[in-house]
C-alpha atoms as a PDB file:
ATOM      1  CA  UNK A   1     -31.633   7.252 -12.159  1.00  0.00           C
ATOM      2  CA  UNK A   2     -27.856   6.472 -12.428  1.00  0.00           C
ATOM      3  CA  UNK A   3     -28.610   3.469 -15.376  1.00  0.00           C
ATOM      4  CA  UNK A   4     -27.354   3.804 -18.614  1.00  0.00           C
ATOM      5  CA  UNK A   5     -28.713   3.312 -21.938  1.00  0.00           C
ATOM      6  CA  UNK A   6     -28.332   0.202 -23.993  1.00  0.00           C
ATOM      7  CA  UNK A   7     -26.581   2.884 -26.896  1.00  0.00           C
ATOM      8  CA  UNK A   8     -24.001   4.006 -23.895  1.00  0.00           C
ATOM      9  CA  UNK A   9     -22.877   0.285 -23.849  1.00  0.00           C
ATOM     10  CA  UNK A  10     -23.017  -0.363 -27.676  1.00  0.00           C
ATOM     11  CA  UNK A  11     -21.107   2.797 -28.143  1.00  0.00           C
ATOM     12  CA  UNK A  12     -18.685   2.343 -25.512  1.00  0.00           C
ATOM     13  CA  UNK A  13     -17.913  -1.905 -26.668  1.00  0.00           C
ATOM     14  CA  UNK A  14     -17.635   0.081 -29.712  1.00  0.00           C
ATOM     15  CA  UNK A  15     -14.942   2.602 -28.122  1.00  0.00           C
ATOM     16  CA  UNK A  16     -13.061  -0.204 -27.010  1.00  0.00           C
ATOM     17  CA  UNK A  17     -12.794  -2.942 -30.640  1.00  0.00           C
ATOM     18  CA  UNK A  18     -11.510   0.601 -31.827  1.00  0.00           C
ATOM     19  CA  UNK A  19      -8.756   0.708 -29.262  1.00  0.00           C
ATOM     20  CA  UNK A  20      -7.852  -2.647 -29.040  1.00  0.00           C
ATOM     21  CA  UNK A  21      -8.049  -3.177 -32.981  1.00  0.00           C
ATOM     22  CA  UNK A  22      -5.745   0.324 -33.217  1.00  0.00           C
ATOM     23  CA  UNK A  23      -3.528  -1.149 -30.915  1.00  0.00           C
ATOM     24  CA  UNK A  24      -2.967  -4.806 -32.297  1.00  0.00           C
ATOM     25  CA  UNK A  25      -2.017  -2.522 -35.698  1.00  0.00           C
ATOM     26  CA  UNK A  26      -4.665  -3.955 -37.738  1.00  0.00           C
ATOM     27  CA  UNK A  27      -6.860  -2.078 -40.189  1.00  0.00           C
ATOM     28  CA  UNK A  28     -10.482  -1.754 -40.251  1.00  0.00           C
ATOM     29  CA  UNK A  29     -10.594  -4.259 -43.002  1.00  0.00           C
ATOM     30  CA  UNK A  30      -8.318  -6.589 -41.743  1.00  0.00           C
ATOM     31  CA  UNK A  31     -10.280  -6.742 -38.532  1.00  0.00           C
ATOM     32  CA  UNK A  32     -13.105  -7.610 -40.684  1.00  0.00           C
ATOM     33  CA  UNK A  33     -11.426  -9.937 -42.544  1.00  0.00           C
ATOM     34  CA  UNK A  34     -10.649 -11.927 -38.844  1.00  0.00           C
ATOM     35  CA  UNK A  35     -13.605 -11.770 -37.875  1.00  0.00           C
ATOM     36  CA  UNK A  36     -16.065 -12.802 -40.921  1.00  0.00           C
ATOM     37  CA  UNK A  37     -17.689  -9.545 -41.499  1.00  0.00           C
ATOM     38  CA  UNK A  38     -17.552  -6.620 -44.195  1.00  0.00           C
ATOM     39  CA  UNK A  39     -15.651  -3.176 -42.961  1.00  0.00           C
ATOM     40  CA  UNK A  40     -19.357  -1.425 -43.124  1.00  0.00           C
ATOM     41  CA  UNK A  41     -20.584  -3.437 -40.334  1.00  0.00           C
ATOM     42  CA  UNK A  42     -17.045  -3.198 -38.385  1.00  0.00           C
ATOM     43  CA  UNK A  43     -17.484   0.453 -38.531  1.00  0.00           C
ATOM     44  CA  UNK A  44     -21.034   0.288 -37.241  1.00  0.00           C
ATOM     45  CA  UNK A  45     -19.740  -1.589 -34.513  1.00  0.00           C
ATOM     46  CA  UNK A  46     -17.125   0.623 -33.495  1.00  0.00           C
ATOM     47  CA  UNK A  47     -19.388   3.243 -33.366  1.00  0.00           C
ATOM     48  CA  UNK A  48     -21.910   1.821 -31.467  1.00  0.00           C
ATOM     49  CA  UNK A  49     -24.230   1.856 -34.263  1.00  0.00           C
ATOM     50  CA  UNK A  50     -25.110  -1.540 -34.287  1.00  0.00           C
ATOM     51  CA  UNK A  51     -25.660  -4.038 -31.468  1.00  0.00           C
ATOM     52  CA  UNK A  52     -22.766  -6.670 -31.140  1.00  0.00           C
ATOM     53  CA  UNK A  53     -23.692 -10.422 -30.264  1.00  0.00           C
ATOM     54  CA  UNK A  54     -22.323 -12.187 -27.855  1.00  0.00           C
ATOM     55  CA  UNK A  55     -20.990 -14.838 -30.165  1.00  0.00           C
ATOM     56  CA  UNK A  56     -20.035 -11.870 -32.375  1.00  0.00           C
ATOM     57  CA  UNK A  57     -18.303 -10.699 -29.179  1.00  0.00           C
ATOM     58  CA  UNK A  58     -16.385 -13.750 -28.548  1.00  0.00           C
ATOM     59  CA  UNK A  59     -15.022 -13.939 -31.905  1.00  0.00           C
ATOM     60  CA  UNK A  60     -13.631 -10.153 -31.934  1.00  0.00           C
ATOM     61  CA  UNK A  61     -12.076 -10.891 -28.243  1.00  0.00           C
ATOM     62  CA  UNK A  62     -10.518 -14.087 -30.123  1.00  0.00           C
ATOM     63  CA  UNK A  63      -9.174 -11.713 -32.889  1.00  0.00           C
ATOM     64  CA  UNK A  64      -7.706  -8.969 -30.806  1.00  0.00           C
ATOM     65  CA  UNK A  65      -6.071 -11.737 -28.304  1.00  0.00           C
ATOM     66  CA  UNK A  66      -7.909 -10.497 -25.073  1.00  0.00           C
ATOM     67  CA  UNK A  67     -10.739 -12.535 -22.852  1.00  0.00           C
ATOM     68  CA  UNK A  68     -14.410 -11.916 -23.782  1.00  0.00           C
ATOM     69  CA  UNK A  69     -14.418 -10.421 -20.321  1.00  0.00           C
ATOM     70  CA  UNK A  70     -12.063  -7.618 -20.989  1.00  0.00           C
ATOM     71  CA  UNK A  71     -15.305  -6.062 -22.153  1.00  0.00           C
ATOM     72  CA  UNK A  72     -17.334  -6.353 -19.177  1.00  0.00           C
ATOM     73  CA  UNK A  73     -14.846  -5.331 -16.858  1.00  0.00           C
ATOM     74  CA  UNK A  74     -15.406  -1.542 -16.964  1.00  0.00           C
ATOM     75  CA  UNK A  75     -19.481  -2.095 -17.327  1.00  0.00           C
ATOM     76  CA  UNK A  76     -21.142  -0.660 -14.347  1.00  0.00           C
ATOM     77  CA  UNK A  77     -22.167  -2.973 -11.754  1.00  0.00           C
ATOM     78  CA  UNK A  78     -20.428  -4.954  -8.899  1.00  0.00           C
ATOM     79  CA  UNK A  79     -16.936  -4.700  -9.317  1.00  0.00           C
ATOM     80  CA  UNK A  80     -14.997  -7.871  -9.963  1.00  0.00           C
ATOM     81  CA  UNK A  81     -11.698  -6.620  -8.291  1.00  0.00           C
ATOM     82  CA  UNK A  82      -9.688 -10.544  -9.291  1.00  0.00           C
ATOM     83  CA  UNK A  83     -11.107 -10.271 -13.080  1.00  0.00           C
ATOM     84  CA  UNK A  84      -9.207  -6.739 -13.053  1.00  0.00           C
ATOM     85  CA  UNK A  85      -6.354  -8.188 -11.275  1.00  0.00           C
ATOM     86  CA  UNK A  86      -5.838 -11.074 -14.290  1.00  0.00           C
ATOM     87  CA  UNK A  87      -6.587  -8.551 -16.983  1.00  0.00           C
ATOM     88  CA  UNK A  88      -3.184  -6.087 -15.636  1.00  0.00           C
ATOM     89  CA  UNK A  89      -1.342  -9.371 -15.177  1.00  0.00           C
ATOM     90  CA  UNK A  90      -2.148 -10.849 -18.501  1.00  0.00           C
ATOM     91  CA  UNK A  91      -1.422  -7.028 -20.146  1.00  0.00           C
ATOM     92  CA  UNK A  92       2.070  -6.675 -18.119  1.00  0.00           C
ATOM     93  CA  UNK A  93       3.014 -10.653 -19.712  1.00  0.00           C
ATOM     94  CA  UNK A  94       2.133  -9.476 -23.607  1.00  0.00           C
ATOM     95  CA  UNK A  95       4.048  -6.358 -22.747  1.00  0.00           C
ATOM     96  CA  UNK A  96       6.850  -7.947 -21.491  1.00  0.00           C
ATOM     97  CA  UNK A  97       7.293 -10.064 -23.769  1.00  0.00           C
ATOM     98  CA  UNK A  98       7.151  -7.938 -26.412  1.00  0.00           C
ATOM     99  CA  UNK A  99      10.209  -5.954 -25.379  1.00  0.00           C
ATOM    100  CA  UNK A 100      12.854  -7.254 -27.427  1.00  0.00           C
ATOM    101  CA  UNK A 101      15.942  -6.945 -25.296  1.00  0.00           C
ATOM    102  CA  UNK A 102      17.089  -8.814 -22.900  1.00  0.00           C
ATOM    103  CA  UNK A 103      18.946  -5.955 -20.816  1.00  0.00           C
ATOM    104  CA  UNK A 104      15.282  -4.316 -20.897  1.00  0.00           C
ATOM    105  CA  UNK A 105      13.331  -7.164 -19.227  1.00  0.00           C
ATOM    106  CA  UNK A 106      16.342  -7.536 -16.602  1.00  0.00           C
ATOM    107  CA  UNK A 107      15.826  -3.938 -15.634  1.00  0.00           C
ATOM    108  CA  UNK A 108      12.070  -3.968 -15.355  1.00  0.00           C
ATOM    109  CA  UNK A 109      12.363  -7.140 -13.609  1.00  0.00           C
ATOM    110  CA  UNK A 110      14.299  -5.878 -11.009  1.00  0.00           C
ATOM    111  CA  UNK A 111      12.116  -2.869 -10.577  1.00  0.00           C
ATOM    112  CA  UNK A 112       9.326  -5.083 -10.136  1.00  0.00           C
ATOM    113  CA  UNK A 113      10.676  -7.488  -7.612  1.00  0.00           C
ATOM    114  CA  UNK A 114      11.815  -4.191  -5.741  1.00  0.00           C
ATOM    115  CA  UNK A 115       8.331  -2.614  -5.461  1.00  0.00           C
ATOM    116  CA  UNK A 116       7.206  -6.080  -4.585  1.00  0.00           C
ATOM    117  CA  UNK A 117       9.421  -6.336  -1.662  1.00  0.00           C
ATOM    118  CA  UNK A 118       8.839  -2.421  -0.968  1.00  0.00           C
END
């Protein structure tokens, strides 16, 4: 009562390769080509068809440039409130950084130490 299926998890690791691999702008078969595998089995993983390893895991994590953990953190189960903590503070540094002006990152840098101090 409650549990989910082993397919809910595959399909919803799968949910997230797709996101992440959508949102670093690589292809299906590029993401395959990172990651040592051939775009058929990279689709069956982002469907949730097939089961990913976790050694398999660790090497698409490596690929898309987030922590192995980033998958686990929306599992169910105990809530690791510090895990989700680093994962927002390590999203808001590769955001930041990837605005390219200056002016930008002085504004939002401000706003931040405001609603800090607020």
């Amino acid at each position: 009562m409650g549990q989910r299926s082993t397919g809910d998890i595959d399909k919803k690791i799968g949910n997230m390769i797709t996101k992440l691999r959508i949102a670093a702008g690589l292809t299906m078969q590029e993401f395959a080509n990172r990651i040592g595998i051939t775009q058929q089995q990279a689709h069956k993983y982002e469907k949730g068809l097939n089961r990913v390893s976790v050694a398999r895991l660790c090497m698409i994590a490596e690929a898309l440039d987030v922590p192995p953990s980033y998958f686990f953190e929306e599992m169910p189960g105990p809530k690791n409130e510090g895990a989700q903590r680093q994962r927002k503070n390590m999203d808001l540094v590769k955001y930041f950084q990837a605005i390219p002006s200056l002016q930008h990152q002085d504004a939002i840098s401000i706003l931040v130490r405001v609603l800090a101090e607020y």
